[in-house]
Structures are given as C-alpha cells and as structure tokens.
C-alpha atoms as a PDB file:
ATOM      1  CA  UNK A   1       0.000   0.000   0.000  1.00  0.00           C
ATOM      2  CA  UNK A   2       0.949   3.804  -0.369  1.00  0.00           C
ATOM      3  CA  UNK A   3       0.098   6.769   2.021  1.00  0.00           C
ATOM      4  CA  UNK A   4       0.877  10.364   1.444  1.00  0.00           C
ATOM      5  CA  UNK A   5       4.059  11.216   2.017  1.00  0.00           C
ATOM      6  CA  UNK A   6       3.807  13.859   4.629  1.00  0.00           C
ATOM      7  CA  UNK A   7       2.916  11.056   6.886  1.00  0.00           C
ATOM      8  CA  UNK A   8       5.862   8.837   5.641  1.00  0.00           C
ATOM      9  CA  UNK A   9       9.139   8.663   7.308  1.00  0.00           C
ATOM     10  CA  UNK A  10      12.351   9.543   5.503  1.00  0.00           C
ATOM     11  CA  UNK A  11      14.100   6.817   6.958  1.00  0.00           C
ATOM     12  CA  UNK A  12      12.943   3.021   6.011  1.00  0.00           C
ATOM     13  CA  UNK A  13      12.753  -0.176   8.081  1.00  0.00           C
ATOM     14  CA  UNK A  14      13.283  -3.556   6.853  1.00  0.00           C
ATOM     15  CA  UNK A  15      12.122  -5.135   4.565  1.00  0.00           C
ATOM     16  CA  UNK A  16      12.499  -1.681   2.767  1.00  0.00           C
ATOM     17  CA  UNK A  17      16.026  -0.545   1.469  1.00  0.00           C
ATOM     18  CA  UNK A  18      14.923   3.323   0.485  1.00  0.00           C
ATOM     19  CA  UNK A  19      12.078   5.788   1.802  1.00  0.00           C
ATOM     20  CA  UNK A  20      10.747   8.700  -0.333  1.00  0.00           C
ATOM     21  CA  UNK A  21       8.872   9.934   2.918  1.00  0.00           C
ATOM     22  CA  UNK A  22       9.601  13.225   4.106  1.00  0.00           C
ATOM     23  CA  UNK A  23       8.026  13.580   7.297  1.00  0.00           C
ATOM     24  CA  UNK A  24       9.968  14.398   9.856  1.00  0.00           C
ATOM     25  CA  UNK A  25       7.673  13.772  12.558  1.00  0.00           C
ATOM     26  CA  UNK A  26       9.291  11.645  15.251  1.00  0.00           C
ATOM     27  CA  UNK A  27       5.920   9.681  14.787  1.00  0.00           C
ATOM     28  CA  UNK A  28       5.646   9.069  11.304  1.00  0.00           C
ATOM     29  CA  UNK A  29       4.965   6.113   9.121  1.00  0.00           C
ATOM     30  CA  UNK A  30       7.985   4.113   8.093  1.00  0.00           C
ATOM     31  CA  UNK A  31       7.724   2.491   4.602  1.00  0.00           C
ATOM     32  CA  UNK A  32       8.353  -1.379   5.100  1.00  0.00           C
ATOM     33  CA  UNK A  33       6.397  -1.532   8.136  1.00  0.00           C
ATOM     34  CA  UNK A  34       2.858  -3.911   8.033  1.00  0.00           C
ATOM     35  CA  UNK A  35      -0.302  -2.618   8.773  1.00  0.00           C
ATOM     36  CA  UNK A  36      -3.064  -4.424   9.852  1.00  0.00           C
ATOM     37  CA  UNK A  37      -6.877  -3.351  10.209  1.00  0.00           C
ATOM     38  CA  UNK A  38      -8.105  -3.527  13.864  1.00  0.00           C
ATOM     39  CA  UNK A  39      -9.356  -7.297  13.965  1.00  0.00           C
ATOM     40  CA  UNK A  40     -11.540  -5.932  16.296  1.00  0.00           C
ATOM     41  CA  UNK A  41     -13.669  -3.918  13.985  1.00  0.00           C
ATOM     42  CA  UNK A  42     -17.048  -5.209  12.751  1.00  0.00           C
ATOM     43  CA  UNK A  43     -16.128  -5.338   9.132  1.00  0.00           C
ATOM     44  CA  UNK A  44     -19.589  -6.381   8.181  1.00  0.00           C
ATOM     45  CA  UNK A  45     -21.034  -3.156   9.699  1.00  0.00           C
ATOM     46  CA  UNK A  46     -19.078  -0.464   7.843  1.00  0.00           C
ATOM     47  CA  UNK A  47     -20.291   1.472   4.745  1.00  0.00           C
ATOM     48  CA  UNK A  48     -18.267  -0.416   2.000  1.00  0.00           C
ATOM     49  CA  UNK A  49     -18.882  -2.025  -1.175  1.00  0.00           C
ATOM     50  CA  UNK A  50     -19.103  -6.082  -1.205  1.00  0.00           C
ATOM     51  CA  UNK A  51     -15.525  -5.845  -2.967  1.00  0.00           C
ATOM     52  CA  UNK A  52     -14.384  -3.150  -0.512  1.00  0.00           C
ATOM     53  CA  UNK A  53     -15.236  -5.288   2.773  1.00  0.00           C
ATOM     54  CA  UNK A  54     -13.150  -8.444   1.108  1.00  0.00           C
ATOM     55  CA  UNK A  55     -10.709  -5.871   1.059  1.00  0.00           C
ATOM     56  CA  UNK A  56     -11.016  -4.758   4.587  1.00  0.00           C
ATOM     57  CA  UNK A  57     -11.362  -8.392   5.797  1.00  0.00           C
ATOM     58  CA  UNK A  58      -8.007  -9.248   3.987  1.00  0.00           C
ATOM     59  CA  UNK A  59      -6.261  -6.737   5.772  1.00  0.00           C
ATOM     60  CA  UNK A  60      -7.406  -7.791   9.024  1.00  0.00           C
ATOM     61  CA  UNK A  61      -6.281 -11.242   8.245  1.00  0.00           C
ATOM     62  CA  UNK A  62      -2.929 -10.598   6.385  1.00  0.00           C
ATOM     63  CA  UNK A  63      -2.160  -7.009   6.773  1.00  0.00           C
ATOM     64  CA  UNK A  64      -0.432  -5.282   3.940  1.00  0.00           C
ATOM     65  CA  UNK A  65       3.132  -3.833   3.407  1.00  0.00           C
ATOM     66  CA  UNK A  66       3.737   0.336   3.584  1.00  0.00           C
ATOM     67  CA  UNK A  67       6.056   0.272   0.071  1.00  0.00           C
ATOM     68  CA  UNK A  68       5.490   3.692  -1.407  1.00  0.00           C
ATOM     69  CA  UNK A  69       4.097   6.989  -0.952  1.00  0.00           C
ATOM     70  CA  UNK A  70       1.956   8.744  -3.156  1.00  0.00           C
ATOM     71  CA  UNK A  71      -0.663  12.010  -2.589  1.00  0.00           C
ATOM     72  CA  UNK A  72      -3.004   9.567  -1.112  1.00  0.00           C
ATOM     73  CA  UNK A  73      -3.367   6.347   0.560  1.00  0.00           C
ATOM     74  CA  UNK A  74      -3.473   3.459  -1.771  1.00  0.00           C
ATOM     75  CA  UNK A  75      -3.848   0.066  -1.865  1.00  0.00           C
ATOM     76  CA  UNK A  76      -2.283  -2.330  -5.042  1.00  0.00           C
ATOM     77  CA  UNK A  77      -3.416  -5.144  -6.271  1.00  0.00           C
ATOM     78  CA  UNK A  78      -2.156  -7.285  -9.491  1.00  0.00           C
ATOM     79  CA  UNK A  79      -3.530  -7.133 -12.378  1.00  0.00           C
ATOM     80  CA  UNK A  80      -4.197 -10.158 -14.924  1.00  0.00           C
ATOM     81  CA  UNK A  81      -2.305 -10.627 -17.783  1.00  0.00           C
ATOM     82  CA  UNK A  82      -2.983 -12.917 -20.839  1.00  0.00           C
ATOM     83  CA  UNK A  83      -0.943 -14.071 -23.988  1.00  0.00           C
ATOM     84  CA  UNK A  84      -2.538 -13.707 -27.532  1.00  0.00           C
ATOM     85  CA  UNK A  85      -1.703 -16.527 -29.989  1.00  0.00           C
ATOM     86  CA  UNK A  86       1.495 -13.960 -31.408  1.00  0.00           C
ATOM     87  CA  UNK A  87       2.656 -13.830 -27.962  1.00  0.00           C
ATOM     88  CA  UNK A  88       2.036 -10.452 -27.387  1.00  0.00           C
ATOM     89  CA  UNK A  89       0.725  -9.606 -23.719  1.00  0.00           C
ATOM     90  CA  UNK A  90      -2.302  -7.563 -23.003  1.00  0.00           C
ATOM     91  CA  UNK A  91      -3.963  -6.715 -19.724  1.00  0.00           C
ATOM     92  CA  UNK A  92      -7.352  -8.549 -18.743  1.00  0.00           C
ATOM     93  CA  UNK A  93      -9.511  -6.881 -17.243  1.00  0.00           C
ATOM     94  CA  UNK A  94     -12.118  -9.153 -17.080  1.00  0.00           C
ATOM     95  CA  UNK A  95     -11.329 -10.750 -13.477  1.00  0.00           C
ATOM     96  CA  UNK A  96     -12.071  -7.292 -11.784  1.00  0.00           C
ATOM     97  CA  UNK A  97     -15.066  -6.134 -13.715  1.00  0.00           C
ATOM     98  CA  UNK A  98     -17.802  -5.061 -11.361  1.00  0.00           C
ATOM     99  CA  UNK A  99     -15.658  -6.476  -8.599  1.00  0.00           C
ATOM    100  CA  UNK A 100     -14.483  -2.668  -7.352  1.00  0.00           C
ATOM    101  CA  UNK A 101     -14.191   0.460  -8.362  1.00  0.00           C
ATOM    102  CA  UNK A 102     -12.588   3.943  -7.316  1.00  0.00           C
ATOM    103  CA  UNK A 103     -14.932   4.971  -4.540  1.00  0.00           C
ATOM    104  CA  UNK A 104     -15.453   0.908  -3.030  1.00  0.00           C
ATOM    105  CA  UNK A 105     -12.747   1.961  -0.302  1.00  0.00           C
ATOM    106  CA  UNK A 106     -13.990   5.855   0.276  1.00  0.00           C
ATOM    107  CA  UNK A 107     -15.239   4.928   3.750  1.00  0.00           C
ATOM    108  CA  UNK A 108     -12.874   2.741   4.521  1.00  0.00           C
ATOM    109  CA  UNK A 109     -11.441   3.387   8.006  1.00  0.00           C
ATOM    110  CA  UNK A 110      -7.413   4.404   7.552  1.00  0.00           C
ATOM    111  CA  UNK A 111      -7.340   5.083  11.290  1.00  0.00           C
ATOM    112  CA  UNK A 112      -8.118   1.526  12.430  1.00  0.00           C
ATOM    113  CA  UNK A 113      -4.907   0.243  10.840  1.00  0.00           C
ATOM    114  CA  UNK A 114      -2.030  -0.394  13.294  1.00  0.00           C
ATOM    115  CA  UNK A 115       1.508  -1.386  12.764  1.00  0.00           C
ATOM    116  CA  UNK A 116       2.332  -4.522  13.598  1.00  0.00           C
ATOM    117  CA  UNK A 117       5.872  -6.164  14.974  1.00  0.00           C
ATOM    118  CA  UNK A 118       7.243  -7.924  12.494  1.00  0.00           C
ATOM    119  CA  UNK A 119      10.066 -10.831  13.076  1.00  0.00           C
ATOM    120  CA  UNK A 120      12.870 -10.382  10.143  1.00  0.00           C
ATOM    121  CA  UNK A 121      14.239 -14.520  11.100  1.00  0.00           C
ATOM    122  CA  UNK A 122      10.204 -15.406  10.325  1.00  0.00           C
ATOM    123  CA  UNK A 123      11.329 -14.536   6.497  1.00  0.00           C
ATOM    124  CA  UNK A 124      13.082 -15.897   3.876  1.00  0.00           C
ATOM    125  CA  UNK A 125      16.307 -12.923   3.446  1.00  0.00           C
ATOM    126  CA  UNK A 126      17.956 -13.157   0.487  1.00  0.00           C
ATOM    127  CA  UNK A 127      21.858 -12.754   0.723  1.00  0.00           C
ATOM    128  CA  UNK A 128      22.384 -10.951  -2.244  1.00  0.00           C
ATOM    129  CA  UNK A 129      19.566  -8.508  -3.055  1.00  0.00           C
END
C-alpha cells in the first residue's frame, strides 16, 4: 500500500532498502512496516462495497506492506495478464469487472490500521539482493 508522504518517514525499516517519505515527525509512518486493520472492527457493519469489505477483511487477516508513498493512501493489487496466440501480452480486465471500483474503499477506516511487529528470522532474506 501507499500513504501520502507527509505522513511517511524519511528513513525506512526492513524489509524496505529506500524511503521517499519526508516527514519528519518523530511519529511518522515508516515504509516497510505492516499494517493491519483492527481485527476488532465489525467489518460487516461499515459502509463499503461487497468488494471493498473483502478488502477490509483481507487486511485484518494478512495485513499489507507500507512500500510507497503517493498524494493519497493506496492500496495495489495485481492485475491479470494474458498471452494472444502472437505472444504479445495484453492486460485482462475481465477478473475485476464489477468487482471494485474507485470509490469501493472511500469509507474505509485508515485510522483503524495499526503497525504490527514484524520478526525479520520469520522470512526468507535473500543474501544478495
């Protein structure tokens, strides 16, 4: 995910190598840290889309990574990709059609997320980056 980055810190944390925060707010956001959504919120109950509470459930579940900045907060996810019979690649959008949109996330509540601790021997590290 991305947040604005007034709130980012200059200064990364693992797993991130680089920051392109520039808060210098003793409190602000690191990027490489992982968020989670309060598992104690009642998902079900807030104002968001079908697609935007699988979203919100996910988060509460897995959490997501801070890995950029941007002028808002943002949350990825991967798009499909199919090859034609020449090879060439093209973008398929067909997997997230009516699934979500722009606004599914609008109400979505940014100040339930927490940082969580995370363990750098519970990951794979590779040696040579």
């Amino acid at each position: 995910m991305s947040l604005d980055g007034a709130v980012v810190a200059k200064d990364p944390v693992w797993p991130a190598l680089a920051a392109d925060g520039y808060s210098t707010d003793p409190n602000a956001i690191p990027e490489g840290v992982r968020v989670q959504l309060d598992p104690s919120i009642d998902v079900n109950s807030l104002p968001l889309s079908p697609g935007g509470k699988i979203i919100a459930k996910a988060l509460q579940t897995y959490g997501a990574w801070l890995g950029d900045t941007g002028g808002a907060t943002a949350i990825y996810a991967q798009e499909f990709l199919y090859k034609d019979g020449s090879g060439q690649v093209h973008l398929d959008q067909g997997p997230w059609q009516g699934l979500l949109s722009g606004s599914d996330l609008s109400n979505f509540p940014i100040n339930g997320l927490r940082v969580i601790q995370v363990n750098q021997a519970d990951f794979y590290v590779n040696s040579s980056p």
